[in-house]
Protein backbone atom coordinates (compact mmCIF):
# COMPACT_ATOMS: atom_id res chain seq x y z
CA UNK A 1 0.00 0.00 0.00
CA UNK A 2 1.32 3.42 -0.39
CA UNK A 3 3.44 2.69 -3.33
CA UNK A 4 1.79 6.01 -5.29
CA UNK A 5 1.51 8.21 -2.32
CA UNK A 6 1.68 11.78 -2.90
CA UNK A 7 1.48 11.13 -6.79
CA UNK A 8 -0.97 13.32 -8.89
CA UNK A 9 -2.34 10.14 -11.41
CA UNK A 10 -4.73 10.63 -14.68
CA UNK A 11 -6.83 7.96 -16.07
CA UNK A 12 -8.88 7.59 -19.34
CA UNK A 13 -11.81 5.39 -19.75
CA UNK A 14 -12.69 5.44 -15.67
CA UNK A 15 -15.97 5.37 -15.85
CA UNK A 16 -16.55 1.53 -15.16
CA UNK A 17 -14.71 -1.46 -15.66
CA UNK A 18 -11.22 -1.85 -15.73
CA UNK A 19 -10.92 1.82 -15.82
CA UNK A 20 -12.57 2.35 -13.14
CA UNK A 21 -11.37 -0.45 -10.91
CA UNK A 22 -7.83 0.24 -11.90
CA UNK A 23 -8.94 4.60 -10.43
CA UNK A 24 -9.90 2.44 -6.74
CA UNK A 25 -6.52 0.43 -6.46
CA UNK A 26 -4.70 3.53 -7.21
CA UNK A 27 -6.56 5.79 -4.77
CA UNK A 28 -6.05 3.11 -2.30
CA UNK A 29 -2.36 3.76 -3.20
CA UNK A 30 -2.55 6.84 -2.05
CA UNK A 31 -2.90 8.80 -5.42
CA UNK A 32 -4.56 11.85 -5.97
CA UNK A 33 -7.33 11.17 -9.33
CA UNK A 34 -8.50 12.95 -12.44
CA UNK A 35 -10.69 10.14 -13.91
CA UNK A 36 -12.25 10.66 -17.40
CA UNK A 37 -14.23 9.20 -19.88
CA UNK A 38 -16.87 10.28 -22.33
CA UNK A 39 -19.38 8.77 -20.14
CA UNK A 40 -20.53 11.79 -18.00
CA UNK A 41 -23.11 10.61 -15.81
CA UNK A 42 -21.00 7.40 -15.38
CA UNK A 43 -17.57 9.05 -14.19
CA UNK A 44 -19.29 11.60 -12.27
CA UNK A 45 -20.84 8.58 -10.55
CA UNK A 46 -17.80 6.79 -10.44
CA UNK A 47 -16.04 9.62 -8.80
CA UNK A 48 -18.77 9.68 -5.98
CA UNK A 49 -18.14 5.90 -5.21
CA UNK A 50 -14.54 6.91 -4.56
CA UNK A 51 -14.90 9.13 -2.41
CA UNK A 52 -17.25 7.80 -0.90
CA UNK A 53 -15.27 4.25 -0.50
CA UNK A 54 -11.81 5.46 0.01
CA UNK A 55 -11.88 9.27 0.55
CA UNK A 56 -9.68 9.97 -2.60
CA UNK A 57 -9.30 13.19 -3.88
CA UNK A 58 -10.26 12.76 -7.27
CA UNK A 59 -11.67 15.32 -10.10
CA UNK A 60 -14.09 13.35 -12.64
CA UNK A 61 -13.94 14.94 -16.81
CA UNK A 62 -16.35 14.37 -19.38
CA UNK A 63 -13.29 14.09 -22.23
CA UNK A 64 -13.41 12.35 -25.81
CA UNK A 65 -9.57 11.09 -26.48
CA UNK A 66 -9.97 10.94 -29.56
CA UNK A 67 -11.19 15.32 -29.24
CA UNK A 68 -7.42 17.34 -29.30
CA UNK A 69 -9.70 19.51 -27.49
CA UNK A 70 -10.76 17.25 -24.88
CA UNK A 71 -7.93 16.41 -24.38
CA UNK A 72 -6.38 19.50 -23.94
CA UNK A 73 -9.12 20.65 -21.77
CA UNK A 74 -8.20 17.77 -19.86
CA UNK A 75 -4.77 18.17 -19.13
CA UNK A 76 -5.43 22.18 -18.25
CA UNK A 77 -8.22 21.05 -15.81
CA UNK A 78 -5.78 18.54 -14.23
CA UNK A 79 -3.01 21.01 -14.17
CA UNK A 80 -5.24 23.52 -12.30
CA UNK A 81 -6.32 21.43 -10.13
CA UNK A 82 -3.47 19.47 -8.79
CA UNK A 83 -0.39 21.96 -10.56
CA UNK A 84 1.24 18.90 -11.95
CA UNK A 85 0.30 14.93 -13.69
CA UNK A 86 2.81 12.48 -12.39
CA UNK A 87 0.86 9.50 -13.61
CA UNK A 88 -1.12 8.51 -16.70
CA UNK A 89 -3.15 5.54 -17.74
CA UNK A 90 -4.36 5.04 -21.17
CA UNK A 91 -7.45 2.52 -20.54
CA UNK A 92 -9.77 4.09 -22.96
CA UNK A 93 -10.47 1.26 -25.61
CA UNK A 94 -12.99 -0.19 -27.73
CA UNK A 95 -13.31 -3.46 -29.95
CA UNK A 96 -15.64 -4.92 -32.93
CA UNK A 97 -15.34 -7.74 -33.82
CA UNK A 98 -15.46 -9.15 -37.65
CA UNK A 99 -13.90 -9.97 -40.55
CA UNK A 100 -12.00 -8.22 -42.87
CA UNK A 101 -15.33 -8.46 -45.43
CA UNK A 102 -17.65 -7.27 -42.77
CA UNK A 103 -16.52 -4.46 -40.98
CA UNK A 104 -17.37 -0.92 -42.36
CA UNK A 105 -14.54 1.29 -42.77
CA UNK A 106 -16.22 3.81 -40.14
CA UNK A 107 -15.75 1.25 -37.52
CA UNK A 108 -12.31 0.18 -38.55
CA UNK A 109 -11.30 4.07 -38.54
CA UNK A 110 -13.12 4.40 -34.76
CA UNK A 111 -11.31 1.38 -33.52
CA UNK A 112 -7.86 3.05 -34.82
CA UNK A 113 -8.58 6.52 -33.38
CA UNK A 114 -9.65 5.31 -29.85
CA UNK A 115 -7.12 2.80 -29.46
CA UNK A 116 -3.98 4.48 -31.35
CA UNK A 117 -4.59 8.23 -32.10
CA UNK A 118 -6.47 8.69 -28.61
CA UNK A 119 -3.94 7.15 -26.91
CA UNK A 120 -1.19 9.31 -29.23
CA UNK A 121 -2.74 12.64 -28.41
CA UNK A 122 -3.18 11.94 -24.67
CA UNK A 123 0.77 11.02 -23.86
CA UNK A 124 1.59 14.18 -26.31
CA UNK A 125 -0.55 16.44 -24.17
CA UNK A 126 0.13 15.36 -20.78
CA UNK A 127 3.89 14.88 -21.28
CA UNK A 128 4.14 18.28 -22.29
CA UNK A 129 3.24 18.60 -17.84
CA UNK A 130 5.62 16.00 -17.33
CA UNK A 131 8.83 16.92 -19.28
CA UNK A 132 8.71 20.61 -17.39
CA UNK A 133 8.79 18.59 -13.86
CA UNK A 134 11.30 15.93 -15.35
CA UNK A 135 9.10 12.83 -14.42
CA UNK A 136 6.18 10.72 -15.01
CA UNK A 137 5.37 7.43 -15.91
CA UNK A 138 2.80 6.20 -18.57
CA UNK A 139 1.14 2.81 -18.83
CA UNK A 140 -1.20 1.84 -21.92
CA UNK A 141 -3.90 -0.61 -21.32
CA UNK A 142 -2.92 -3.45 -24.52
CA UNK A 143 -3.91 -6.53 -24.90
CA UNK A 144 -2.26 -10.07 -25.72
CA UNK A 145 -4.12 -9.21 -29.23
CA UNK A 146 -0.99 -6.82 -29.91
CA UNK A 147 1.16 -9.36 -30.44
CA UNK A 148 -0.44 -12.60 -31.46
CA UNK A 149 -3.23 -11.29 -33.92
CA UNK A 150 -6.43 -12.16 -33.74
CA UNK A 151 -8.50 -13.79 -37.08
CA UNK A 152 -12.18 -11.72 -37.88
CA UNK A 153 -10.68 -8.77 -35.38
CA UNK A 154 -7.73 -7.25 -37.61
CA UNK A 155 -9.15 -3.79 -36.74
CA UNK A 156 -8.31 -4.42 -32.98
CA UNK A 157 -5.29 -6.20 -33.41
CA UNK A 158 -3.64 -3.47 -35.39
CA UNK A 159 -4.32 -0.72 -33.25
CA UNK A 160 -2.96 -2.71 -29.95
CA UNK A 161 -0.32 -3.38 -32.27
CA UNK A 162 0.69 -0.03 -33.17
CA UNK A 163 0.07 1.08 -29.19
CA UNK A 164 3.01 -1.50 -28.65
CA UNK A 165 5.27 -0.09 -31.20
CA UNK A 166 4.31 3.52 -30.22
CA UNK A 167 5.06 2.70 -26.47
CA UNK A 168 8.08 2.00 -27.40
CA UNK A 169 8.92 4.61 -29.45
CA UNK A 170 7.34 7.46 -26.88
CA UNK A 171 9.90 5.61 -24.34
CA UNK A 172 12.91 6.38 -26.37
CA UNK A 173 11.58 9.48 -26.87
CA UNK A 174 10.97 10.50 -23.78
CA UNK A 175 13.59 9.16 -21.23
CA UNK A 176 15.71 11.83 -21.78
CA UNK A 177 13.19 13.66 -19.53
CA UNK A 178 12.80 10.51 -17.23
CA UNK A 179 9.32 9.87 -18.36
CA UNK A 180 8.91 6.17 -18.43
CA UNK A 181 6.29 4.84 -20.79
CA UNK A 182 4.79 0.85 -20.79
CA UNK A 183 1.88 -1.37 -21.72
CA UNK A 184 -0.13 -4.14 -19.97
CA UNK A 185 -0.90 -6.62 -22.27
CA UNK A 186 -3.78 -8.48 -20.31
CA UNK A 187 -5.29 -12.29 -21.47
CA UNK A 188 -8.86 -12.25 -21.67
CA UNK A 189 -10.81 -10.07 -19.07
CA UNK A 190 -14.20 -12.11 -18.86
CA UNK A 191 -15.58 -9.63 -16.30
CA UNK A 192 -15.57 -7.20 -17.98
CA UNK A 193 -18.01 -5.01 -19.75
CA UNK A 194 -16.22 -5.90 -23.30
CA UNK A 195 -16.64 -9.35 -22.74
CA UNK A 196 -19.91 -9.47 -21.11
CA UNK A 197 -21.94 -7.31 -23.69
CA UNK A 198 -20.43 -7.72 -27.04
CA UNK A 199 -17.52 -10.62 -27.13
CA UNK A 200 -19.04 -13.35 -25.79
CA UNK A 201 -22.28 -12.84 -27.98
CA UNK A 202 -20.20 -11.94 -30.84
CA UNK A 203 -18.20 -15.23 -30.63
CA UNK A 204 -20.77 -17.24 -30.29
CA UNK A 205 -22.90 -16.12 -32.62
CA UNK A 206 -19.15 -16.48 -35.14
CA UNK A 207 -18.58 -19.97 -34.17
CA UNK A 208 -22.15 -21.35 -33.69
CA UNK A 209 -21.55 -22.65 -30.05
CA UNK A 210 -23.38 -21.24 -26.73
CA UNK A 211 -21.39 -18.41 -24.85
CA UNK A 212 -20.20 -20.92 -22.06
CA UNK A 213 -18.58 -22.86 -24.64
CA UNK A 214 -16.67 -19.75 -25.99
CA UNK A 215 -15.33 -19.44 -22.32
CA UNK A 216 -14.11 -22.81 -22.19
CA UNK A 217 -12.67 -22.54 -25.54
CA UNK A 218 -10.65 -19.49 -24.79
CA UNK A 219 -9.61 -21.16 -21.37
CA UNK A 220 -8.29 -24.01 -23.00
CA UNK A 221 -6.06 -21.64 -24.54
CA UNK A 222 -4.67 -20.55 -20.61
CA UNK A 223 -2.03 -22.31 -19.06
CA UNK A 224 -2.88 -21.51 -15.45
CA UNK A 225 -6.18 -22.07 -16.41
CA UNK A 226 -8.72 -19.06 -15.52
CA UNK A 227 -8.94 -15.88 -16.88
CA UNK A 228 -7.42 -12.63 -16.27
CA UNK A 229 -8.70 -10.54 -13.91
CA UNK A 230 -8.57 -6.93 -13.08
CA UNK A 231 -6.45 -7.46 -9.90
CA UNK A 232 -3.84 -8.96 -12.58
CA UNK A 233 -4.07 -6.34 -14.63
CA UNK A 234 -4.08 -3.66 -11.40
CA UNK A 235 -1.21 -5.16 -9.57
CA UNK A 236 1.25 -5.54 -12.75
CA UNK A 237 0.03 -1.42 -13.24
CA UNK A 238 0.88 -0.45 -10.43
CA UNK A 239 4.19 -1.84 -10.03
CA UNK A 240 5.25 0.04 -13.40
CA UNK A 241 3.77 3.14 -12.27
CA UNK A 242 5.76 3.34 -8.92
CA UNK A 243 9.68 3.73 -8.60
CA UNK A 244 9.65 0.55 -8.16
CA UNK A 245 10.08 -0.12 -11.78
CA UNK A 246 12.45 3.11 -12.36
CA UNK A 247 14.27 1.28 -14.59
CA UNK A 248 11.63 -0.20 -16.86
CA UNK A 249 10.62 1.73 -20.28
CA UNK A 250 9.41 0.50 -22.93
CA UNK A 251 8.43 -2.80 -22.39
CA UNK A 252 4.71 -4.56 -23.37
CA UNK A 253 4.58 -6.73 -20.01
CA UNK A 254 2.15 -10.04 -20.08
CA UNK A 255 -0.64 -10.71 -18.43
CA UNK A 256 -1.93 -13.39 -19.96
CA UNK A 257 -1.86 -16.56 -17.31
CA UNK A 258 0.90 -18.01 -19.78
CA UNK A 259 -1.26 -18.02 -23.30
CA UNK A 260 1.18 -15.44 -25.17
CA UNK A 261 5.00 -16.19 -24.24
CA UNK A 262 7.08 -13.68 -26.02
């Protein structure tokens, strides 16, 4: 506990979810919140639960990433707030699913600006903040999709694949300012609102087989045997947002219970 006391932490896509699950372990920290996502009743909502739960100081943003003027807002609302951003987590994301013969090219493009050119303009603005106090860490919500593929969800794939290539390249970038950049790439998240609503009745629909049977066939695909779950995802964040992992840039770090192994 403790690990991100005193830090001044921004998080995209906190309304519910991961997002928002990954803004209670890092209050519980000790970090000072702006949570945002283009969900306003939900992040105002969400911001309520933590303070009513752990007493966090937290500001809650309407923001679009993929707006440069959201985003911007963003940041300057942060800044005035809490006079600095120490932390940032890119969780905003979104998936459909389908092949390369169904998807419409307006969903392809949305999947590409959320996932790549939201997550783009977000580390641009906010390390603007960090370079002027010469630290900061950043941590991209991937996925195991980035660097395995996935068949009927190229959209997805790519842009987690370009998030790992542009983590990377932001890290060289930016180290010269000691701003540490990383991604989580988690295995499949079950609980969460992805899964629940569209991937599990996408899949089954895809292969003809009931919804529990798409579990079971993605499980069989798990070493350890269960799926990931947002504590995995939480605890592996946190450790590369604290000094803990001062030495650790540009790295795409696993979560996946042993399915992806390079």
């Amino acid at each position: 506990m403790n690990e991100l006391k005193g830090k001044i932490g921004l998080i995209t896509g906190a309304a519910m979810g991961l997002g928002k699950h990954l803004a209670k372990r890092l209050a519980a920290e000790g970090c000072d919140l702006v949570i945002c996502d283009i969900k306003k009743e939900e992040i105002e909502s969400a911001k309520e639960e933590l303070v009513r739960e752990i007493g966090a100081r937290v500001i809650a943003l309407n923001a679009d990433v993929t707006s440069e003027e959201d985003v911007k807002n963003m940041v300057a609302a942060a800044v005035k707030e809490f006079s600095r951003i120490d932390l940032l987590v890119c969780n905003a994301g979104l998936s459909f699913s389908g092949t390369i013969h169904e998807i419409e090219l307006p969903a392809w493009r949305k999947i590409i600006d959320v996932n790549l050119y939201g997550y783009f303009l977000c580390v641009r603005e906010v390390s603007r903040i960090m370079k002027e106090n010469k630290y900061g860490a950043i941590v991209q919500i991937n996925s195991r999709t980035g660097k395995r593929g996935s068949a009927k969800n190229a959209a997805y794939a790519a842009s987690k694949g370009g998030g790992i290539v542009l983590t990377q390249s932001l890290s060289a970038e930016l180290a010269e300012f000691n701003i540490r950049v990383n991604c989580v790439c988690p295995g499949p998240l079950f609980e969460s609102n992805l899964w629940q609503n569209v991937l599990f009745k996408d899949y089954s629909k895809r292969y003809g087989i009931s919804e529990d049977e798409v579990k079971e066939r993605y499980l069989k695909e798990i070493p350890l045997g269960r799926g990931c779950e947002y504590d995995d995802v939480a605890n592996v964040v946190i450790f590369l947002l604290s000094d803990q992992a001062n030495y650790m840039t540009g790295q795409a770090v696993n979560v996946t219970g042993g399915a992806t192994v390079w």
